[in-house]
PDB file of N, CA and C in Angstrom:
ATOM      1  N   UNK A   1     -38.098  18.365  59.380  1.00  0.00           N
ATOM      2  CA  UNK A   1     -38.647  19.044  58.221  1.00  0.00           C
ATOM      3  C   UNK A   1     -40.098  19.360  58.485  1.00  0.00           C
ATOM      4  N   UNK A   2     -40.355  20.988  57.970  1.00  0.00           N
ATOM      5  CA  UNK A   2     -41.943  20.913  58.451  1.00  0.00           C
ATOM      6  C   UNK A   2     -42.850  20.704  56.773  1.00  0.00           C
ATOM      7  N   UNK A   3     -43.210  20.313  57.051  1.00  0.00           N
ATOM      8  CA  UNK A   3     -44.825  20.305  56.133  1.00  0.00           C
ATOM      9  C   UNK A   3     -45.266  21.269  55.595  1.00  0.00           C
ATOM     10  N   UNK A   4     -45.665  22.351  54.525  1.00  0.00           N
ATOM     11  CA  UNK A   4     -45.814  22.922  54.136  1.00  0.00           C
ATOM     12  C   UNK A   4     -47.555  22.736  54.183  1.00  0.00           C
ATOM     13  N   UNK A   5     -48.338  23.730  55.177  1.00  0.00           N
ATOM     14  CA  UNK A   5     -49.609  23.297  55.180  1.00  0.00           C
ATOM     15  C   UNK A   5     -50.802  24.057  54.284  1.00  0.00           C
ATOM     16  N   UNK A   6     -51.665  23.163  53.468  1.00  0.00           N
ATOM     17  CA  UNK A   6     -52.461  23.758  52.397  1.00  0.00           C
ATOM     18  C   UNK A   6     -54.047  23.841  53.273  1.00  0.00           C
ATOM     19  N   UNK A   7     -55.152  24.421  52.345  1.00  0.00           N
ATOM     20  CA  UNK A   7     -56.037  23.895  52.852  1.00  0.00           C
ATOM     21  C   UNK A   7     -57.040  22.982  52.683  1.00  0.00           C
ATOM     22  N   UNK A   8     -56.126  22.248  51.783  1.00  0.00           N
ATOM     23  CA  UNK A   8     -56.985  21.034  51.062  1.00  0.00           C
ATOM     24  C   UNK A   8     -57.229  19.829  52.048  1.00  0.00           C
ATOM     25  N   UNK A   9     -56.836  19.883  52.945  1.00  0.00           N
ATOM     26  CA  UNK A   9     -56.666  18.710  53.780  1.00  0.00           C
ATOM     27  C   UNK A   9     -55.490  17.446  53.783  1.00  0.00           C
ATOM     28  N   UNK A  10     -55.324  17.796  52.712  1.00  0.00           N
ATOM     29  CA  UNK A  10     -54.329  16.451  52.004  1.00  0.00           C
ATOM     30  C   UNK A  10     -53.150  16.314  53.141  1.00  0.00           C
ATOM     31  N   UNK A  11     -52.615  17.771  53.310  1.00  0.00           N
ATOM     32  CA  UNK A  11     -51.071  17.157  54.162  1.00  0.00           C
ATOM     33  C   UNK A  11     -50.814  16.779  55.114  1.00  0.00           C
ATOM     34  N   UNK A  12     -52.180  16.234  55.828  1.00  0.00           N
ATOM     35  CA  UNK A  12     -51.975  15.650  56.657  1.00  0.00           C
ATOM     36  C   UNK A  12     -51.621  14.148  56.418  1.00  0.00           C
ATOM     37  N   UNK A  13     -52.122  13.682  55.422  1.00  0.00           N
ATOM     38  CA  UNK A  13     -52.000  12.171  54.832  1.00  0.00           C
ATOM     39  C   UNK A  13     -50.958  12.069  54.071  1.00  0.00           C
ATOM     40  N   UNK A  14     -50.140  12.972  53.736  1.00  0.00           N
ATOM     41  CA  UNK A  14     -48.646  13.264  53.608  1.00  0.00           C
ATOM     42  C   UNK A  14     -47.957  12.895  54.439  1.00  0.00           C
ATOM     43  N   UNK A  15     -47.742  13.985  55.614  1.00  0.00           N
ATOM     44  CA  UNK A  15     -46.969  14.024  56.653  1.00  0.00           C
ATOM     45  C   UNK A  15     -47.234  12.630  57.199  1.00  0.00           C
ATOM     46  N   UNK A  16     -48.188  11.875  57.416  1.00  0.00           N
ATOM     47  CA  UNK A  16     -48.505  10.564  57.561  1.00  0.00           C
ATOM     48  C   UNK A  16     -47.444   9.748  57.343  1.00  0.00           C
ATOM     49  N   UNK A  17     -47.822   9.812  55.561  1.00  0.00           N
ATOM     50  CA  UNK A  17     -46.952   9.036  54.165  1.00  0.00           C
ATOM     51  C   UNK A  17     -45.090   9.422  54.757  1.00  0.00           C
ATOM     52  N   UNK A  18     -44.929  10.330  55.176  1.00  0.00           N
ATOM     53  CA  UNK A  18     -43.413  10.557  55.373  1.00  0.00           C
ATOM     54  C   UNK A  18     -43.229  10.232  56.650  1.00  0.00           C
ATOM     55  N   UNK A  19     -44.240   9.819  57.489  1.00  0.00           N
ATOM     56  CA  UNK A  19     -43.907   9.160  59.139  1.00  0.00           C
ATOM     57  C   UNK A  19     -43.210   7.761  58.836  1.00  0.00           C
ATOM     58  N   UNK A  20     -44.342   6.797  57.908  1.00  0.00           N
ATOM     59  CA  UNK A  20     -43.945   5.778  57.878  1.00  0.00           C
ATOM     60  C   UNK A  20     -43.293   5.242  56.720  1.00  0.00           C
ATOM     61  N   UNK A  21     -42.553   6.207  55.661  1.00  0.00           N
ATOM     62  CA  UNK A  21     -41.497   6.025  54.821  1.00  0.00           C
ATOM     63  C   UNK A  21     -40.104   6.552  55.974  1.00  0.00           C
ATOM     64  N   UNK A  22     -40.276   7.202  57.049  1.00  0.00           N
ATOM     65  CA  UNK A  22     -38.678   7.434  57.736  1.00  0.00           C
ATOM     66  C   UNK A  22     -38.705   6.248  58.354  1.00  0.00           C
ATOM     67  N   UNK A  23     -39.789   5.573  59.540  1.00  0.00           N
ATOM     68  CA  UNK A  23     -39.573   4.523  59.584  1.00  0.00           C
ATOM     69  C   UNK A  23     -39.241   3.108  58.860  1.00  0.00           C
ATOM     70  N   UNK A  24     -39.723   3.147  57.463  1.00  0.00           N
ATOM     71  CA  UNK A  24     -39.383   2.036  56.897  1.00  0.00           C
ATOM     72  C   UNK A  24     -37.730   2.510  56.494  1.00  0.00           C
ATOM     73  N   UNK A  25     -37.070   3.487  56.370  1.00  0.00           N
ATOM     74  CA  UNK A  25     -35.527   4.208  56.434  1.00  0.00           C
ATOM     75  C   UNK A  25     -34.761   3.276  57.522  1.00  0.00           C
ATOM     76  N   UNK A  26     -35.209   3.039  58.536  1.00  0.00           N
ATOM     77  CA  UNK A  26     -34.447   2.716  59.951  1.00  0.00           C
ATOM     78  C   UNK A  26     -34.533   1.144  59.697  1.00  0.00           C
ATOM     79  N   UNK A  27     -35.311   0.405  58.661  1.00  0.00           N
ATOM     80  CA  UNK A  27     -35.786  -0.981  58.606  1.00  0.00           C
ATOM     81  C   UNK A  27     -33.844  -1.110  57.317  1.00  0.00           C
ATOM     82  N   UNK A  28     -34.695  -0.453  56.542  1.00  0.00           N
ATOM     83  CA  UNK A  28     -33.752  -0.480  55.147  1.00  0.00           C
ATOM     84  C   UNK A  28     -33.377   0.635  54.475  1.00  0.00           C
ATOM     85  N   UNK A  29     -32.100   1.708  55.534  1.00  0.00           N
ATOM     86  CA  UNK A  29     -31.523   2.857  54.530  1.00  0.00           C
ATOM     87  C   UNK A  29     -31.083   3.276  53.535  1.00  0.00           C
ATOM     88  N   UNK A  30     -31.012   2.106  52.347  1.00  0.00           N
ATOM     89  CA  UNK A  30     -30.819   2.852  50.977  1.00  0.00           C
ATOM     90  C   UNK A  30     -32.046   2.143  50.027  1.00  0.00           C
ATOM     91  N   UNK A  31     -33.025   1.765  50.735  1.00  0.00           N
ATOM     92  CA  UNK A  31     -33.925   1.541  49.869  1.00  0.00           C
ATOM     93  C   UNK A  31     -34.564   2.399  49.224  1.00  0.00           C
ATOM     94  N   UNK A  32     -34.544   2.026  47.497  1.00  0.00           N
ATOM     95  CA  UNK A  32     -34.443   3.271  46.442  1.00  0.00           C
ATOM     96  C   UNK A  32     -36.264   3.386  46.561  1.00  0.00           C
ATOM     97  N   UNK A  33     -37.249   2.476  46.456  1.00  0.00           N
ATOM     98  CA  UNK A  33     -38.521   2.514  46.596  1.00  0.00           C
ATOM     99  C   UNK A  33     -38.998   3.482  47.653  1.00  0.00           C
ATOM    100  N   UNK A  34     -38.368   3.446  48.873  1.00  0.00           N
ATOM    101  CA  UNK A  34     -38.384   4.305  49.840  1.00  0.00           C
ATOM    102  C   UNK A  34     -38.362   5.717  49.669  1.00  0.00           C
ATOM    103  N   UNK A  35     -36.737   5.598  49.327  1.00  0.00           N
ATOM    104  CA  UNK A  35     -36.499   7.327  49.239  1.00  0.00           C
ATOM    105  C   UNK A  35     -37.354   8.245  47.619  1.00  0.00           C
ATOM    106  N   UNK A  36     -37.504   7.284  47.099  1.00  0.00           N
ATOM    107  CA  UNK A  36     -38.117   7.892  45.099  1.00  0.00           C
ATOM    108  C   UNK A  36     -39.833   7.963  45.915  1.00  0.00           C
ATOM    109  N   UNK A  37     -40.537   7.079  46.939  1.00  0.00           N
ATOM    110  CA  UNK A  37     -41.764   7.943  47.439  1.00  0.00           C
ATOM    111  C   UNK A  37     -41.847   9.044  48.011  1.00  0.00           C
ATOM    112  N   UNK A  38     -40.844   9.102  49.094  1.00  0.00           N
ATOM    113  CA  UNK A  38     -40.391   9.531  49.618  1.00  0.00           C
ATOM    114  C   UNK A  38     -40.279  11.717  49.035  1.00  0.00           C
ATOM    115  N   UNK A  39     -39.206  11.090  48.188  1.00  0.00           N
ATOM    116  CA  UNK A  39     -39.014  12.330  47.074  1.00  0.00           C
ATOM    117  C   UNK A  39     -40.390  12.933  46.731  1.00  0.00           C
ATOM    118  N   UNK A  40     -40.948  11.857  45.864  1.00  0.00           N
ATOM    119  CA  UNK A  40     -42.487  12.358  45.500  1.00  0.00           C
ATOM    120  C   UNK A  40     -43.026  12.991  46.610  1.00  0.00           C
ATOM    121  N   UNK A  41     -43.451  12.357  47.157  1.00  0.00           N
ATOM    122  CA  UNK A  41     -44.400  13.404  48.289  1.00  0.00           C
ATOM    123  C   UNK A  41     -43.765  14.649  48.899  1.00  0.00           C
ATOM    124  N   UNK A  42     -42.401  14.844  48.930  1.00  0.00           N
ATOM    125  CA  UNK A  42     -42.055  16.029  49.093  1.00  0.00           C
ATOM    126  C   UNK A  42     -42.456  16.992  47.865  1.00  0.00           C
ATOM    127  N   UNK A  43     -42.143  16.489  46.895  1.00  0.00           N
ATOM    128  CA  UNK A  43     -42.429  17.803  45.939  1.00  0.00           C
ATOM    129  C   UNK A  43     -44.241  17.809  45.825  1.00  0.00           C
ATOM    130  N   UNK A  44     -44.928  16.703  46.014  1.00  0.00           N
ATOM    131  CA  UNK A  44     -46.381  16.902  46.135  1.00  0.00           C
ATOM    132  C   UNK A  44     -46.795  17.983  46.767  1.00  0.00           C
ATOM    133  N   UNK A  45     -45.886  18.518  48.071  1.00  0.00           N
ATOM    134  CA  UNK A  45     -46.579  19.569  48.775  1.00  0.00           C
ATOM    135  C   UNK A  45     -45.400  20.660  48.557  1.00  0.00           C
ATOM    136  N   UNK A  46     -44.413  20.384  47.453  1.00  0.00           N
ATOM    137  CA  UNK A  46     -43.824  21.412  47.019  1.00  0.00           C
ATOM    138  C   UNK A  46     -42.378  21.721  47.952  1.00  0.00           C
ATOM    139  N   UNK A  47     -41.898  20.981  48.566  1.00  0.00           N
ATOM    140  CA  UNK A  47     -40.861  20.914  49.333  1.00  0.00           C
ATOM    141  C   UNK A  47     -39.744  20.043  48.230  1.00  0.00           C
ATOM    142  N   UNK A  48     -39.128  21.101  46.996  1.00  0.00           N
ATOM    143  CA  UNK A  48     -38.693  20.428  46.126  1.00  0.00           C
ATOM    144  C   UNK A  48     -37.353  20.304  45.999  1.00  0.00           C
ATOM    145  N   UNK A  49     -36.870  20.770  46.725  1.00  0.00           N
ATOM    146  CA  UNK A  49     -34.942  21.130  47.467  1.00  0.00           C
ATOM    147  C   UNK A  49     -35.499  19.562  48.345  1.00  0.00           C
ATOM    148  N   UNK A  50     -36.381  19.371  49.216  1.00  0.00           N
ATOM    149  CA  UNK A  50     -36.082  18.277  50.249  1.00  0.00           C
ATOM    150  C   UNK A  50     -36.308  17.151  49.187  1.00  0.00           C
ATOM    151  N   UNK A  51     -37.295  16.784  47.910  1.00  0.00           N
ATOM    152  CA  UNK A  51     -37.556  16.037  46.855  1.00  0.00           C
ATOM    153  C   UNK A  51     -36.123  15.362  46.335  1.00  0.00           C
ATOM    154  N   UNK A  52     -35.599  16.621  46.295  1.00  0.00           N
ATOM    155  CA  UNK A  52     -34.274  16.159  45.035  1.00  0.00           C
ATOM    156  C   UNK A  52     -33.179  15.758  46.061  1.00  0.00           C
ATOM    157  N   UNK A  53     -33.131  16.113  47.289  1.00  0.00           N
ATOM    158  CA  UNK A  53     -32.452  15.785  48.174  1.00  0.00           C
ATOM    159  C   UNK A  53     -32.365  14.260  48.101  1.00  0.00           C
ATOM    160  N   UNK A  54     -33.941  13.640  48.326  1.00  0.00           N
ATOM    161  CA  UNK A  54     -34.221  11.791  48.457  1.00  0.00           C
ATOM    162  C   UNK A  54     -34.184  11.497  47.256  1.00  0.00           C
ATOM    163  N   UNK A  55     -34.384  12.119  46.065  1.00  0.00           N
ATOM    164  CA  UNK A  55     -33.891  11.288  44.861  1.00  0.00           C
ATOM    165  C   UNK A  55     -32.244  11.428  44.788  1.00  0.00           C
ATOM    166  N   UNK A  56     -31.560  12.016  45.022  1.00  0.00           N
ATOM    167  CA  UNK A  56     -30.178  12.193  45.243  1.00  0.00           C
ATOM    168  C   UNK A  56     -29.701  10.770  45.834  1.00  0.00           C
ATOM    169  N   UNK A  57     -30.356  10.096  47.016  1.00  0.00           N
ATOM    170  CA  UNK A  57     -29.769   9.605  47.828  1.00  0.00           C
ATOM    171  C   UNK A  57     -30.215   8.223  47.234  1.00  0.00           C
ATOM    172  N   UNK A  58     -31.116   7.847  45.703  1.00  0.00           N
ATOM    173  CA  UNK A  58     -31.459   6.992  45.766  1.00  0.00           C
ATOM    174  C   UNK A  58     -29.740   6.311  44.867  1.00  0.00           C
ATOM    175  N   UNK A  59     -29.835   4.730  45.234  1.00  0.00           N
ATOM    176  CA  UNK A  59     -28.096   4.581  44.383  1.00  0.00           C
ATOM    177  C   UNK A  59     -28.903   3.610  43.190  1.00  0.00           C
ATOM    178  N   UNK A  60     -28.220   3.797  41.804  1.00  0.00           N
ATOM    179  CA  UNK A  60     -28.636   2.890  41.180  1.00  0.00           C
ATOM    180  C   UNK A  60     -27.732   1.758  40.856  1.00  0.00           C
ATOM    181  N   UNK A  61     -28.490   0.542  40.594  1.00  0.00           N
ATOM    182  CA  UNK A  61     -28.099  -0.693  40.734  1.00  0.00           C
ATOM    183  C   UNK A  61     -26.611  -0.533  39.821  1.00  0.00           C
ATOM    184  N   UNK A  62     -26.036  -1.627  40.217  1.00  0.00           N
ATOM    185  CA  UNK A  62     -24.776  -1.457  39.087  1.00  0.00           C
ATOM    186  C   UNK A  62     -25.126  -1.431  37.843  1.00  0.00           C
ATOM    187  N   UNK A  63     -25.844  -2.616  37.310  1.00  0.00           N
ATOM    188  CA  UNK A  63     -25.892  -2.657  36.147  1.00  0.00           C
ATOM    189  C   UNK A  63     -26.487  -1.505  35.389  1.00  0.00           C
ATOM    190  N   UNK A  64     -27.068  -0.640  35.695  1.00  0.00           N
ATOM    191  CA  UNK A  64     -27.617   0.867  35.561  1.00  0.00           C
ATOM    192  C   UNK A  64     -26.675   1.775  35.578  1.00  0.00           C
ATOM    193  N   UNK A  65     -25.739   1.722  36.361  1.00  0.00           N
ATOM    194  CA  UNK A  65     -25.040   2.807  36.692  1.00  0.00           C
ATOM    195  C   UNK A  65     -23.425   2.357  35.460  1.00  0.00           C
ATOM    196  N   UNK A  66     -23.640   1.115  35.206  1.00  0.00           N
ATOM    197  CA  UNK A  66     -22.581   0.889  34.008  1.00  0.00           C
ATOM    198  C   UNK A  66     -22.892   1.604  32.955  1.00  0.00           C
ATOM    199  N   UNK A  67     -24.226   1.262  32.925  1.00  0.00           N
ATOM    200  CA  UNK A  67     -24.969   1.673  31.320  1.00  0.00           C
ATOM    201  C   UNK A  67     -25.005   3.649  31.159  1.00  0.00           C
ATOM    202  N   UNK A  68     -24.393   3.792  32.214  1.00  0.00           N
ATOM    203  CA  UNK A  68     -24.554   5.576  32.358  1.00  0.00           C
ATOM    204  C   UNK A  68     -22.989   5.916  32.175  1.00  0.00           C
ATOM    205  N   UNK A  69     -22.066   4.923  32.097  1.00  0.00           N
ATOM    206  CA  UNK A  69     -20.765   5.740  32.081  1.00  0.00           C
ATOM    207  C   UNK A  69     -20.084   5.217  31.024  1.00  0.00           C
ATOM    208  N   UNK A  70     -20.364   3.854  30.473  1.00  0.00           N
ATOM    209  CA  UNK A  70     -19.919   3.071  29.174  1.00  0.00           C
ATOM    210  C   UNK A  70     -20.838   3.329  27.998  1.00  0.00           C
ATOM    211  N   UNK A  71     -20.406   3.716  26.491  1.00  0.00           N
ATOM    212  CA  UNK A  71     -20.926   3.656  25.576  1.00  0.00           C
ATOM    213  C   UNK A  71     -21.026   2.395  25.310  1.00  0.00           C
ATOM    214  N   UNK A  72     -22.172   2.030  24.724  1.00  0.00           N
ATOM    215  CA  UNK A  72     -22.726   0.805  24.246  1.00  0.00           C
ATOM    216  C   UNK A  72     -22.655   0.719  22.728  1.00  0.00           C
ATOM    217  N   UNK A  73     -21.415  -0.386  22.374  1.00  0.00           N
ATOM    218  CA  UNK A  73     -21.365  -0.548  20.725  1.00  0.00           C
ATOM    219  C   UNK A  73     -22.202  -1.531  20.232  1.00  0.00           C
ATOM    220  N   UNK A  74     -23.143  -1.047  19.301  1.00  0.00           N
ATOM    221  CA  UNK A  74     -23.840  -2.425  18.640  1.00  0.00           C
ATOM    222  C   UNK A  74     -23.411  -3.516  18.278  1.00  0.00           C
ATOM    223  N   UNK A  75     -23.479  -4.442  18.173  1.00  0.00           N
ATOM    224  CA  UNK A  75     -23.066  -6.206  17.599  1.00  0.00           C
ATOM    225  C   UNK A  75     -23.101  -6.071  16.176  1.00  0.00           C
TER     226      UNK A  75
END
């Protein structure tokens, strides 16, 4: 993926930020902390198809993902 380059200076400390979030990928591949920074900094420099891509891939915990498919009756 390339970098979308501004002239603020910033994307370089991006492209940085996404060196060592792929490496921490190869440590722990579905880590959701990972890929949700991950995401962010893509859409930071506007790469927002590759953003939604790593929030896509983040999984949520079960107990989250119950609460998204079961209605919850009050007591």
């Amino acid at each position: 993926m390339t970098v979308k380059r501004g002239s603020c200076g910033c994307c370089s400390k991006y492209e940085e930020s996404l060196k060592y979030h792929r490496q921490a990928l190869v440590l722990a591949p579905q880590a959701a902390s990972t890929l949700s920074a991950m995401g962010y900094t893509y859409a930071l420099i506007g790469s927002y198809s590759t953003a939604v891509d790593c929030f896509h891939k983040v999984s949520l915990p079960d107990e989250l993902s119950l609460m998204h498919t079961h209605t919850h009756t009050p007591v």
